[in-house]
N, C-alpha and C. Protein backbone atom coordinates (compact mmCIF):
# COMPACT_ATOMS: atom_id res chain seq x y z
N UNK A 1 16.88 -2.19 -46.78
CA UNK A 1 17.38 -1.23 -45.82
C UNK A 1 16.23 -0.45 -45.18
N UNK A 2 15.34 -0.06 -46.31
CA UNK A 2 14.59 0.83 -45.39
C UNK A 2 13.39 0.22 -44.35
N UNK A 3 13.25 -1.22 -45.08
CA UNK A 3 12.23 -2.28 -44.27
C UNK A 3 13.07 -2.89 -42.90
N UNK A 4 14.23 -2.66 -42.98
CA UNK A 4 15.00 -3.20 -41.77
C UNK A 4 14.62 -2.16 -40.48
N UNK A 5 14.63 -0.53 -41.33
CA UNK A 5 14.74 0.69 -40.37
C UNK A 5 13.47 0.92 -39.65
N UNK A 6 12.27 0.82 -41.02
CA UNK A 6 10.66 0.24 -40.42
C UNK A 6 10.50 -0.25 -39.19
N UNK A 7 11.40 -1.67 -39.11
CA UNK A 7 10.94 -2.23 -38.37
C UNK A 7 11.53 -2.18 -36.99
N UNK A 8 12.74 -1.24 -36.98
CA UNK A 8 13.34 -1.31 -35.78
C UNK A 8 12.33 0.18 -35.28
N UNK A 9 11.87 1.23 -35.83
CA UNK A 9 11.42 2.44 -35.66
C UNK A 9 9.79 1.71 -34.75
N UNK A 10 9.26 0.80 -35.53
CA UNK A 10 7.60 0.16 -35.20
C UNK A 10 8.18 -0.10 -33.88
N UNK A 11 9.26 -1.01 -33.46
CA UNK A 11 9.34 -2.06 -32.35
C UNK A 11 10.27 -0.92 -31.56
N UNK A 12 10.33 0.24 -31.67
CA UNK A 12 10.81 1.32 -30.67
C UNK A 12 9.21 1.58 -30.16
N UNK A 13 8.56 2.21 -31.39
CA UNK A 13 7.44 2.81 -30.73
C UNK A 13 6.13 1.84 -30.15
N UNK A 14 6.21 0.62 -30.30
CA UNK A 14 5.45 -0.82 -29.65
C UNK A 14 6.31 -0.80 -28.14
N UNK A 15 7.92 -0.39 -27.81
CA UNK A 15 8.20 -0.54 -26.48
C UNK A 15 7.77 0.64 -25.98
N UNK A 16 7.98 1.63 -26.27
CA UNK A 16 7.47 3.12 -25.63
C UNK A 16 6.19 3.28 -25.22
N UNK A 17 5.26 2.75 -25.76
CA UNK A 17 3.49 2.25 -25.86
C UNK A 17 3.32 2.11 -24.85
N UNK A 18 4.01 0.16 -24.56
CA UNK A 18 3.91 -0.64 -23.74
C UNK A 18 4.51 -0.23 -22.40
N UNK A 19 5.67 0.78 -22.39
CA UNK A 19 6.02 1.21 -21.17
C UNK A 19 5.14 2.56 -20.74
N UNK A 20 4.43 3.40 -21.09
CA UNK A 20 3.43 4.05 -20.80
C UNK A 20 2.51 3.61 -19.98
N UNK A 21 1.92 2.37 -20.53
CA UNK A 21 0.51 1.45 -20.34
C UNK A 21 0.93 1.19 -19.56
N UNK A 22 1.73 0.55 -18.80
CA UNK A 22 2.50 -0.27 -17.75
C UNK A 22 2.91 0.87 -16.60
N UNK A 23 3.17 2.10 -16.67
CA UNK A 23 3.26 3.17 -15.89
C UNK A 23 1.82 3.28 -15.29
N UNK A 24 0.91 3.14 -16.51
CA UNK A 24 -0.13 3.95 -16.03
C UNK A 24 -1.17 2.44 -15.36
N UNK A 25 -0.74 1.83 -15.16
CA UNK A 25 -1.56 0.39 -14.79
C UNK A 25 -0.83 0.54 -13.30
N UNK A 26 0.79 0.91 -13.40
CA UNK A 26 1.02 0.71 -11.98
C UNK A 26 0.16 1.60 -10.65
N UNK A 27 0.00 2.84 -11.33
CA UNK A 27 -0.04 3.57 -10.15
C UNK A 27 -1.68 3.35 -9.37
N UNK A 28 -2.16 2.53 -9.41
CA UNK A 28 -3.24 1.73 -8.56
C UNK A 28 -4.32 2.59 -8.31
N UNK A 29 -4.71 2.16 -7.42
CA UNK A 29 -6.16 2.40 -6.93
C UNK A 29 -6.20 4.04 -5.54
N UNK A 30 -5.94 4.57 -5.87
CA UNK A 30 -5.52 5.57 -4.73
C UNK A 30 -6.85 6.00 -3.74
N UNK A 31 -8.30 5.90 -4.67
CA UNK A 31 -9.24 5.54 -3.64
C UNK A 31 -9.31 4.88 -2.81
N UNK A 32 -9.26 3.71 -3.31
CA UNK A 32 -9.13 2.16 -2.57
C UNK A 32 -8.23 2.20 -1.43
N UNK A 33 -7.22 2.58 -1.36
CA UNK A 33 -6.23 2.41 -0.53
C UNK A 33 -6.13 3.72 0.57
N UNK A 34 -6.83 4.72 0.30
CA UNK A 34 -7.43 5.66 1.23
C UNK A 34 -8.16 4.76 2.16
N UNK A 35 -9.62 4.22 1.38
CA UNK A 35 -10.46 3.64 2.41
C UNK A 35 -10.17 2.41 3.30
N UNK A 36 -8.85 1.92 2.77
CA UNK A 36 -8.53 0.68 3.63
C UNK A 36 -7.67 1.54 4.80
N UNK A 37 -6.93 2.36 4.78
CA UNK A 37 -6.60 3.22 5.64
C UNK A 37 -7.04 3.61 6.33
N UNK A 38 -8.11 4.47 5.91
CA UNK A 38 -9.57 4.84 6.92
C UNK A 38 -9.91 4.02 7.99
N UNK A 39 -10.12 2.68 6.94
CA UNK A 39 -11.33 1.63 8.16
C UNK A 39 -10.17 1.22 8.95
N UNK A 40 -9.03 0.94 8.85
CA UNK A 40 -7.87 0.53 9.72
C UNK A 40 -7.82 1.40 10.72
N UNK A 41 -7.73 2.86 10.64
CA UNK A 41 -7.89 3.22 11.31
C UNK A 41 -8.91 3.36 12.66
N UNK A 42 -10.29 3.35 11.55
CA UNK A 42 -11.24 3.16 12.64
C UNK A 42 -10.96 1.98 13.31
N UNK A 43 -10.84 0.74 12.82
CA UNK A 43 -10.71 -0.32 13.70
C UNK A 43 -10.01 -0.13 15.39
N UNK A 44 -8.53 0.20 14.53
CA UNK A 44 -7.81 0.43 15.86
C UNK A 44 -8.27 1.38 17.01
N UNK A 45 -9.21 2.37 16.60
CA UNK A 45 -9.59 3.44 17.51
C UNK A 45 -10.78 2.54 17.99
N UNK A 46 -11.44 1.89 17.47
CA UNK A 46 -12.88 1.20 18.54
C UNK A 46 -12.09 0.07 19.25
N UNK A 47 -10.99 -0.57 18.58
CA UNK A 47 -10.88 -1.56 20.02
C UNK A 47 -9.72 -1.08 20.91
N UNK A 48 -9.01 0.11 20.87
CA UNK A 48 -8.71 0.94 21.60
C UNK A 48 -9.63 1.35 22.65
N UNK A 49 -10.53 1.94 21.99
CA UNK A 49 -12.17 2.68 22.98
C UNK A 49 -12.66 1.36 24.06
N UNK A 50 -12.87 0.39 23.37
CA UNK A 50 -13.28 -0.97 23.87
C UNK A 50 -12.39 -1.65 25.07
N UNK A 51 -11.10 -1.82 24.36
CA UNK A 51 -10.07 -2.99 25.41
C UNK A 51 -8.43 -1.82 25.97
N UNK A 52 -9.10 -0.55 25.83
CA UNK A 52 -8.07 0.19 26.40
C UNK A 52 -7.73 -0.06 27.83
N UNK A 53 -8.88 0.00 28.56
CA UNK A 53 -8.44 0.05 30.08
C UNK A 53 -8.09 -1.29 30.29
N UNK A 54 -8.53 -2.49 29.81
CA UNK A 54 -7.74 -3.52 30.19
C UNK A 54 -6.85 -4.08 29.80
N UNK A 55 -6.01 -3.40 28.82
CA UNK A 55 -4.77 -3.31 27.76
C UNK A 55 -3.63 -2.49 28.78
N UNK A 56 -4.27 -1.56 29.34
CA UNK A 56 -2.96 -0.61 30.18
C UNK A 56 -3.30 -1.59 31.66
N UNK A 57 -3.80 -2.55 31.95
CA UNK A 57 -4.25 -3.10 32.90
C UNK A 57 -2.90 -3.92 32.90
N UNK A 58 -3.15 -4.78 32.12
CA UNK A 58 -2.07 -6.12 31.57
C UNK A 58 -0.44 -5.13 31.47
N UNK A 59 -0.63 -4.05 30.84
CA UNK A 59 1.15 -3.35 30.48
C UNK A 59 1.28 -3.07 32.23
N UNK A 60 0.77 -2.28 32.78
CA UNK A 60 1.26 -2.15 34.01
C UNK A 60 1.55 -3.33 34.78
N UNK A 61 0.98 -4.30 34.56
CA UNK A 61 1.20 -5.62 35.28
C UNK A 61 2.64 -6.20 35.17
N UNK A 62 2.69 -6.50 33.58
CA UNK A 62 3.29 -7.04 33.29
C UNK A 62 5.09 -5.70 33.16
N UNK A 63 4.95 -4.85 33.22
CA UNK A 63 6.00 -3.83 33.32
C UNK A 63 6.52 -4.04 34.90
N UNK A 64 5.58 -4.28 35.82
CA UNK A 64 5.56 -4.39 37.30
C UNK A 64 6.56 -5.51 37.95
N UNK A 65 6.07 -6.26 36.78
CA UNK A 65 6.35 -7.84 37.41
C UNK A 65 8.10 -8.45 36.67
N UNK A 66 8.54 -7.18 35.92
CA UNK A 66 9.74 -6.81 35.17
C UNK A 66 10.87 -6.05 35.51
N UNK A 67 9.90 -4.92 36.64
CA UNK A 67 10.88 -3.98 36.94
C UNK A 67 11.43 -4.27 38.69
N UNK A 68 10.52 -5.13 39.12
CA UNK A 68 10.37 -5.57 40.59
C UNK A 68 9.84 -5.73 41.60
């Protein structure tokens, strides 16, 4: 009886462990995923800076050639 209770008490506190560890594995890289944010950002702002005027070039065209 009491080796039955052992072992259900061990294999409570082996799942409780393992769900901790597993909490704490999920919550990632929060640096990491700042700086991919960042550079995304920058990206979009230099080829914004770069192919803006001929980006609203093409929308007006093509808005033009839609509306009549």
């Amino acid at each position: 009886m009491k080796t039955q209770r052992r072992q259900r008490t061990l294999s409570i506190r082996t799942a409780a462990v393992r769900l901790l560890n597993k909490k704490r594995n999920e919550q990632g890289d929060v640096p990491g995923w700042v700086m991919i944010t960042l550079m995304s950002a920058g990206i979009v702002t230099a080829l914004t800076a770069i192919a803006g005027p001929r980006l609203s070039t093409m929308l007006d065209a093509a808005l033009a050639s839609v509306g009549g």
